[in-house]
C-alpha atoms as a PDB file:
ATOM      1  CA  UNK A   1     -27.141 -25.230  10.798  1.00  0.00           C
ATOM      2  CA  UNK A   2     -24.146 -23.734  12.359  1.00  0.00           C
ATOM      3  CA  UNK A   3     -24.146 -22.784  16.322  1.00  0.00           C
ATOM      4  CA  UNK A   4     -23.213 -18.873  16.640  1.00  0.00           C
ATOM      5  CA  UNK A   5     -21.493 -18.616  20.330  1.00  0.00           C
ATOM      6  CA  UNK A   6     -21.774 -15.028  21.288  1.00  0.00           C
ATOM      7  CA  UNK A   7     -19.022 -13.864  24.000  1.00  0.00           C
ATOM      8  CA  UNK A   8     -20.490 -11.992  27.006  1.00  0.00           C
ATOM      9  CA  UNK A   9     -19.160 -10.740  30.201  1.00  0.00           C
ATOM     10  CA  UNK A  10     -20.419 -11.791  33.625  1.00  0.00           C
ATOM     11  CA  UNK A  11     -23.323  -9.723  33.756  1.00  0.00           C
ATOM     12  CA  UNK A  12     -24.704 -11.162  30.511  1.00  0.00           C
ATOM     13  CA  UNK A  13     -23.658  -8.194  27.925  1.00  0.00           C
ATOM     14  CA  UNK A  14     -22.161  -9.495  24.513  1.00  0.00           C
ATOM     15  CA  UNK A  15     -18.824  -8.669  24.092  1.00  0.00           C
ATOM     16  CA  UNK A  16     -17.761  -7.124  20.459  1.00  0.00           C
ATOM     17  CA  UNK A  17     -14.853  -8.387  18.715  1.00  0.00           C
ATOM     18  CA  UNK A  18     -12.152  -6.409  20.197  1.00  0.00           C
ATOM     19  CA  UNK A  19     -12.125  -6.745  23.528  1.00  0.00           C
ATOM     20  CA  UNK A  20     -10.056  -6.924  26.755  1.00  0.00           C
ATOM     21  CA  UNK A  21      -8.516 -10.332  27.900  1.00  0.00           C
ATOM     22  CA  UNK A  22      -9.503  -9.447  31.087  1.00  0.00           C
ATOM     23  CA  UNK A  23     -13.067  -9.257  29.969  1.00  0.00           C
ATOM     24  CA  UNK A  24     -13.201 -12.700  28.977  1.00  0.00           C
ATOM     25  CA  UNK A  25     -15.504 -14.977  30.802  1.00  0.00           C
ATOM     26  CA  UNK A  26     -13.874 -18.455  29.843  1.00  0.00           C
ATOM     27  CA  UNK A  27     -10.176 -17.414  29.191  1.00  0.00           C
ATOM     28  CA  UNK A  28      -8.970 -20.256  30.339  1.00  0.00           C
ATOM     29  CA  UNK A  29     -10.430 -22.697  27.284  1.00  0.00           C
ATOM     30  CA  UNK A  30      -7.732 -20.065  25.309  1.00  0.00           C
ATOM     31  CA  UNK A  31      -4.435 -21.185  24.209  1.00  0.00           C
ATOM     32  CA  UNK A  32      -1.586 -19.522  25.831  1.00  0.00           C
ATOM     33  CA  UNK A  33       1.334 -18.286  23.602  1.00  0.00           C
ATOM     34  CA  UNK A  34       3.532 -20.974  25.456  1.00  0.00           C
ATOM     35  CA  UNK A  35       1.277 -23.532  24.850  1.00  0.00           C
ATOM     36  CA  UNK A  36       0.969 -22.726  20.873  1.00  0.00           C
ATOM     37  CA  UNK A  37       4.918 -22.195  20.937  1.00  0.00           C
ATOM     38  CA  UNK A  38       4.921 -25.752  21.878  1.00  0.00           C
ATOM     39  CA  UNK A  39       2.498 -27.102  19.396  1.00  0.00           C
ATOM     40  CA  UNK A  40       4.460 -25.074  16.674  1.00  0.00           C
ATOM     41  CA  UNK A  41       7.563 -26.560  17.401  1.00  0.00           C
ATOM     42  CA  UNK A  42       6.828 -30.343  17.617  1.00  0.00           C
ATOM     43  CA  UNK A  43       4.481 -30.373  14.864  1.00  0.00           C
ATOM     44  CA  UNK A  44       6.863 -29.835  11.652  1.00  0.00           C
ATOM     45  CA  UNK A  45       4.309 -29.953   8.998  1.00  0.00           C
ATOM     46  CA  UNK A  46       2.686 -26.776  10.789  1.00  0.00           C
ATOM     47  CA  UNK A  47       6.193 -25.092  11.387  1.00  0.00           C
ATOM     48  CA  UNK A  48       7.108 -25.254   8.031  1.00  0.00           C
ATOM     49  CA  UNK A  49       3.628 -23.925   7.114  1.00  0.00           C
ATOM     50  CA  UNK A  50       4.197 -20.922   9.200  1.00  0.00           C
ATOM     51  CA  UNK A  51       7.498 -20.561   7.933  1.00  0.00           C
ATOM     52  CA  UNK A  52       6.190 -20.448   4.599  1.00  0.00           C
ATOM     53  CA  UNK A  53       3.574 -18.221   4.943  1.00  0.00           C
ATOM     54  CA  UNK A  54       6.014 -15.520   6.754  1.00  0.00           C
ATOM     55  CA  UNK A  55       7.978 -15.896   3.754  1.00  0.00           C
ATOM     56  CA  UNK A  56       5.656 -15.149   0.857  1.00  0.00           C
ATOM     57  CA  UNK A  57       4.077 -11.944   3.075  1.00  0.00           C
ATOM     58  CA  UNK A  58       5.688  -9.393   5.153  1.00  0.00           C
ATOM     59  CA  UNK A  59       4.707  -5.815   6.582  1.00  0.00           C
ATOM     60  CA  UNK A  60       5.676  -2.817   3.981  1.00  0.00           C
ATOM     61  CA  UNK A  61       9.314  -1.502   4.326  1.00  0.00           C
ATOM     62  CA  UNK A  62      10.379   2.083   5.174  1.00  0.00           C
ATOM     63  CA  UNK A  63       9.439   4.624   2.660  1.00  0.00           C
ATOM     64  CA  UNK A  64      12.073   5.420   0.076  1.00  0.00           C
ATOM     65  CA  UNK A  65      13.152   7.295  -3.220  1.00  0.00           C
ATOM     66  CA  UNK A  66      16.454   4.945  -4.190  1.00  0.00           C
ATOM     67  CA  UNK A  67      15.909   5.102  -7.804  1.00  0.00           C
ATOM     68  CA  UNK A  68      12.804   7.937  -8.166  1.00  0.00           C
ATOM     69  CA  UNK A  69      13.792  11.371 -10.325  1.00  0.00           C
ATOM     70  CA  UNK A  70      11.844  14.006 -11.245  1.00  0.00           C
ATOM     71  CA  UNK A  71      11.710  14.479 -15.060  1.00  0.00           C
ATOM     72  CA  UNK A  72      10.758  17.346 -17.221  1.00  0.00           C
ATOM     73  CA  UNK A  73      11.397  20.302 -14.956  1.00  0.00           C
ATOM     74  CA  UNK A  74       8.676  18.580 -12.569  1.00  0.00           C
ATOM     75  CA  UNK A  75       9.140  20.061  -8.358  1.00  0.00           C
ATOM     76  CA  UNK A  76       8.160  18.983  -5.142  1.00  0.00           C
ATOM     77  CA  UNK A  77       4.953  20.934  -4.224  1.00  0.00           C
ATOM     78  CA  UNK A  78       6.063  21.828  -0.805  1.00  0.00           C
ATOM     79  CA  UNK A  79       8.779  20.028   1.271  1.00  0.00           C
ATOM     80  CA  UNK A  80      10.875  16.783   0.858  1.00  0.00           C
ATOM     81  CA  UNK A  81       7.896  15.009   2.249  1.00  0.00           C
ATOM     82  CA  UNK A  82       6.328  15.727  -1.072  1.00  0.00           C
ATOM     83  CA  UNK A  83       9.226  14.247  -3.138  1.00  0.00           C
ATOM     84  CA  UNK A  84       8.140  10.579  -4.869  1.00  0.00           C
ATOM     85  CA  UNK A  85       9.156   7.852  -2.645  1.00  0.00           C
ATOM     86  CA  UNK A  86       7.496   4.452  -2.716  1.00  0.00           C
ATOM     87  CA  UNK A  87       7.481   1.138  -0.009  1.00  0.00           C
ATOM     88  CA  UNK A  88       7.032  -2.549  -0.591  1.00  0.00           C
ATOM     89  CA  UNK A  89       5.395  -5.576   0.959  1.00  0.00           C
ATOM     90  CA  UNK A  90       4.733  -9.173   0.007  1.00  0.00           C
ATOM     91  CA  UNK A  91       1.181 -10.483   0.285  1.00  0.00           C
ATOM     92  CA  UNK A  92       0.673 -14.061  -0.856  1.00  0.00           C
ATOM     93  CA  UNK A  93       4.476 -14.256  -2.361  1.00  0.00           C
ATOM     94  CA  UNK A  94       3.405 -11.318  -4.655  1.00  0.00           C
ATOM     95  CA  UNK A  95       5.203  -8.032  -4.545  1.00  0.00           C
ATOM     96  CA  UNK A  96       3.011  -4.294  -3.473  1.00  0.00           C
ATOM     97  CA  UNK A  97       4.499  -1.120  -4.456  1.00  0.00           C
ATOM     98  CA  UNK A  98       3.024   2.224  -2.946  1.00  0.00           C
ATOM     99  CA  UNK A  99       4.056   5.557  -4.035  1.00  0.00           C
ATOM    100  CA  UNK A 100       3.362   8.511  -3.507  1.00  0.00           C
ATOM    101  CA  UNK A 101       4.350  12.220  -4.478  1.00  0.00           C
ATOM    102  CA  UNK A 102       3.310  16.102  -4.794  1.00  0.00           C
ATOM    103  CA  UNK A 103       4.684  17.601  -7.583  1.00  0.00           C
ATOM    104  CA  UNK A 104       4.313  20.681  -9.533  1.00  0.00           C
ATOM    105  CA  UNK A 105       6.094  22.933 -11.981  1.00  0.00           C
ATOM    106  CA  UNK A 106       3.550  20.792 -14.700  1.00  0.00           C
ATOM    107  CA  UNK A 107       3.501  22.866 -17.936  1.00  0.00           C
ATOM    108  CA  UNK A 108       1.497  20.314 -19.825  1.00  0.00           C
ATOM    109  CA  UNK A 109       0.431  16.927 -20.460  1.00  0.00           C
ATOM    110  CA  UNK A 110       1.029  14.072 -22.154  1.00  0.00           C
ATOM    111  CA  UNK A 111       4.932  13.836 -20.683  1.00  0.00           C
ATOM    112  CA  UNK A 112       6.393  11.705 -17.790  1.00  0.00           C
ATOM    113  CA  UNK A 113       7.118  13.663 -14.508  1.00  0.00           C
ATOM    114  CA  UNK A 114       8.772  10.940 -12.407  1.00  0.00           C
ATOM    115  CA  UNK A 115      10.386   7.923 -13.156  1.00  0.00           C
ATOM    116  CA  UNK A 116      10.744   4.761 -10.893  1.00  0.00           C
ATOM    117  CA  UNK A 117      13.163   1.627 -11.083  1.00  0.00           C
ATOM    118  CA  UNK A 118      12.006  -1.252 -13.496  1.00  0.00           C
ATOM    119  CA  UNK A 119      12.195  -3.273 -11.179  1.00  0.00           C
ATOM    120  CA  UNK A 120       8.820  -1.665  -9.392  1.00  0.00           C
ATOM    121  CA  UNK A 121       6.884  -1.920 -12.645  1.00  0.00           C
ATOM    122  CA  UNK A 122       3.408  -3.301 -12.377  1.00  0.00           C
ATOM    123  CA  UNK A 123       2.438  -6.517 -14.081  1.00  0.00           C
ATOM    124  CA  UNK A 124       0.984  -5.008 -16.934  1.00  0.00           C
ATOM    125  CA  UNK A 125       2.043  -1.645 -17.319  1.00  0.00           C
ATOM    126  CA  UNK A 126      -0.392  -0.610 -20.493  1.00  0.00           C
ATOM    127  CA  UNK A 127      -3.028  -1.016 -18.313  1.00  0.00           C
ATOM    128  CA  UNK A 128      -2.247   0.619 -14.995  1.00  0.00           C
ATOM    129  CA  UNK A 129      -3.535   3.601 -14.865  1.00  0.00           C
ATOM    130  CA  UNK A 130      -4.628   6.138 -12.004  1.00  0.00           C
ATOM    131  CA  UNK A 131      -7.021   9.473 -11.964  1.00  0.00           C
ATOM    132  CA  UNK A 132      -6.458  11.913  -9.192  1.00  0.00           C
ATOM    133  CA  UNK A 133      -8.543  14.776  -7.726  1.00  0.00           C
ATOM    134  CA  UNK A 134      -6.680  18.182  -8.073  1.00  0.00           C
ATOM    135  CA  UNK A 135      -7.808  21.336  -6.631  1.00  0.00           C
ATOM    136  CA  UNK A 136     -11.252  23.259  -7.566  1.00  0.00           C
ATOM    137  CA  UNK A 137     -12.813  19.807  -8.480  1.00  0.00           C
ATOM    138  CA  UNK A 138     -10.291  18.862 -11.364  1.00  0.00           C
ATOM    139  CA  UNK A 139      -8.553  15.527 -11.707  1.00  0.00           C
ATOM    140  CA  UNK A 140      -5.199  14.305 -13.716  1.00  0.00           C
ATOM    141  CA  UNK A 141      -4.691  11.449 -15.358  1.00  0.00           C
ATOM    142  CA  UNK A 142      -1.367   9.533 -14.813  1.00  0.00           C
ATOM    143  CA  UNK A 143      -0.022   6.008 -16.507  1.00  0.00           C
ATOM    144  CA  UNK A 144       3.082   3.983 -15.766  1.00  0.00           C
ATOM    145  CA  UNK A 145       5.052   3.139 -19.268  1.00  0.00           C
ATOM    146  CA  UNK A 146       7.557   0.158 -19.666  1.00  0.00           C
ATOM    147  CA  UNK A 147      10.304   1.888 -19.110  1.00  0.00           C
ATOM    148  CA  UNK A 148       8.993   2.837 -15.664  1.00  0.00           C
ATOM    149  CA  UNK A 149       8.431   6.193 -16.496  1.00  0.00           C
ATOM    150  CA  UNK A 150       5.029   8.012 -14.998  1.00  0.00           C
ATOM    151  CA  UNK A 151       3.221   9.826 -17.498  1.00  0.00           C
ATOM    152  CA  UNK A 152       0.941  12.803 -16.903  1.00  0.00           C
ATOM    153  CA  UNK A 153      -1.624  11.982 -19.629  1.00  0.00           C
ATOM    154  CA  UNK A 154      -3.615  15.134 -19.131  1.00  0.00           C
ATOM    155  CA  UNK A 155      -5.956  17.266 -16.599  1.00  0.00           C
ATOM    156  CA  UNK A 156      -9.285  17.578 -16.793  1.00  0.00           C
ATOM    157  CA  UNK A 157      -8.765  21.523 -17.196  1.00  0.00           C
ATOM    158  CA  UNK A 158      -6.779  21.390 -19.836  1.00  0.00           C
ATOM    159  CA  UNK A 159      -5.153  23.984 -18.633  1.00  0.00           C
ATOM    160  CA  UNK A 160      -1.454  24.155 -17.175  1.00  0.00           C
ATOM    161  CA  UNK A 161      -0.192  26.270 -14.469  1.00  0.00           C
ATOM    162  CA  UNK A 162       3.234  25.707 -12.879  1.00  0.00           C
ATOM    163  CA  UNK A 163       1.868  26.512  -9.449  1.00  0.00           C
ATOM    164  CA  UNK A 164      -0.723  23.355  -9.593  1.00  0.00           C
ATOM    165  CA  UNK A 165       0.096  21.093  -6.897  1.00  0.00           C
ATOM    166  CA  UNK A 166      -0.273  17.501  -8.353  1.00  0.00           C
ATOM    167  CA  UNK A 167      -0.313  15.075  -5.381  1.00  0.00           C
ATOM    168  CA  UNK A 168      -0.831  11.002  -6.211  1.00  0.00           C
ATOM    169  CA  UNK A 169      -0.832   8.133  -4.309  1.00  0.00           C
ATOM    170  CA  UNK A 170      -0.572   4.926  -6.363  1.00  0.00           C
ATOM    171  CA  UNK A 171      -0.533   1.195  -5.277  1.00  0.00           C
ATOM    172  CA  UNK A 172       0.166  -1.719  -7.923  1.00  0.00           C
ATOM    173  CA  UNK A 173       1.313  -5.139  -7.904  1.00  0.00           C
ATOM    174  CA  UNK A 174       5.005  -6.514  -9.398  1.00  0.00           C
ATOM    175  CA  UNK A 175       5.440  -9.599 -10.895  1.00  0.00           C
END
């Protein structure tokens, strides 16, 4: 059976997870940054696992809309902000895309609204699909096609109105 050490400060309280250096007890039976520099850089076989693992992941860019239109008359809801613009990050050598948007100007479904680079597409693009909530309880339906095209498939209303803000925020995996 495993031995569960609980951290606790000098009056005998337990300690949650996050917690101050300061409030630690035994600090000094923690590494210091210098002294797992050190390690790093005479052991090779765990540099070049480090290396390799900063490589195949990475925090998400900057948001952006480098290749993004509008299609089919579609407008931003209410400002730029609401214009589609998407990021990227690696996570286990794989490429994330977020995107996001608020559009309007919808007069029905069944069309594509925005379009994206190809080289964004997710893995399997017949499959990835996404369901939004809209205003007074109503949702849309939205798909990504091959040609990276997004496709409003329909609202639960059935109804159109060009003042209906559509806002999405959609998260796949590339290739």
């Amino acid at each position: 059976m495993a031995q569960i050490t609980l951290l606790k400060d000098t009056n005998g309280t337990q300690l949650m997870p996050q917690t101050s250096y300061d409030a630690i007890v035994d600090k000094e039976k923690i590494a210091s940054a210098a002294d797992v520099e050190e390690l790093v850089e005479t052991d090779g076989a765990l540099k070049k696992q480090l290396n390799d693992l900063a490589a195949a992941n990475s925090v998400w860019t900057e948001w952006g809309s480098t290749g993004v239109n509008l299609l089919n008359g579609a407008a931003v809801a209410n400002d730029a902000n609401d214009y589609p613009q998407y990021r990227t990050r690696k996570v286990g050598g794989s490429t994330q895309v977020e995107l996001t948007f608020n559009i309007k100007n919808i007069l029905t479904g069944g069309k594509p609204y925005v379009s994206i680079p190809t080289n964004l597409l997710p893995i399997a693009t017949t499959k990835q699909s996404f369901v939004f909530a809209l205003a007074n309880g109503q949702t849309a339906s939205w798909n990504i096609d091959g040609g990276g095209n997004i496709n409003l498939q329909g609202n639960s209303a059935g109804q159109y109105k060009t003042t209906d803000n559509y806002p999405a925020v959609m998260q796949w995996e590339v290739i």
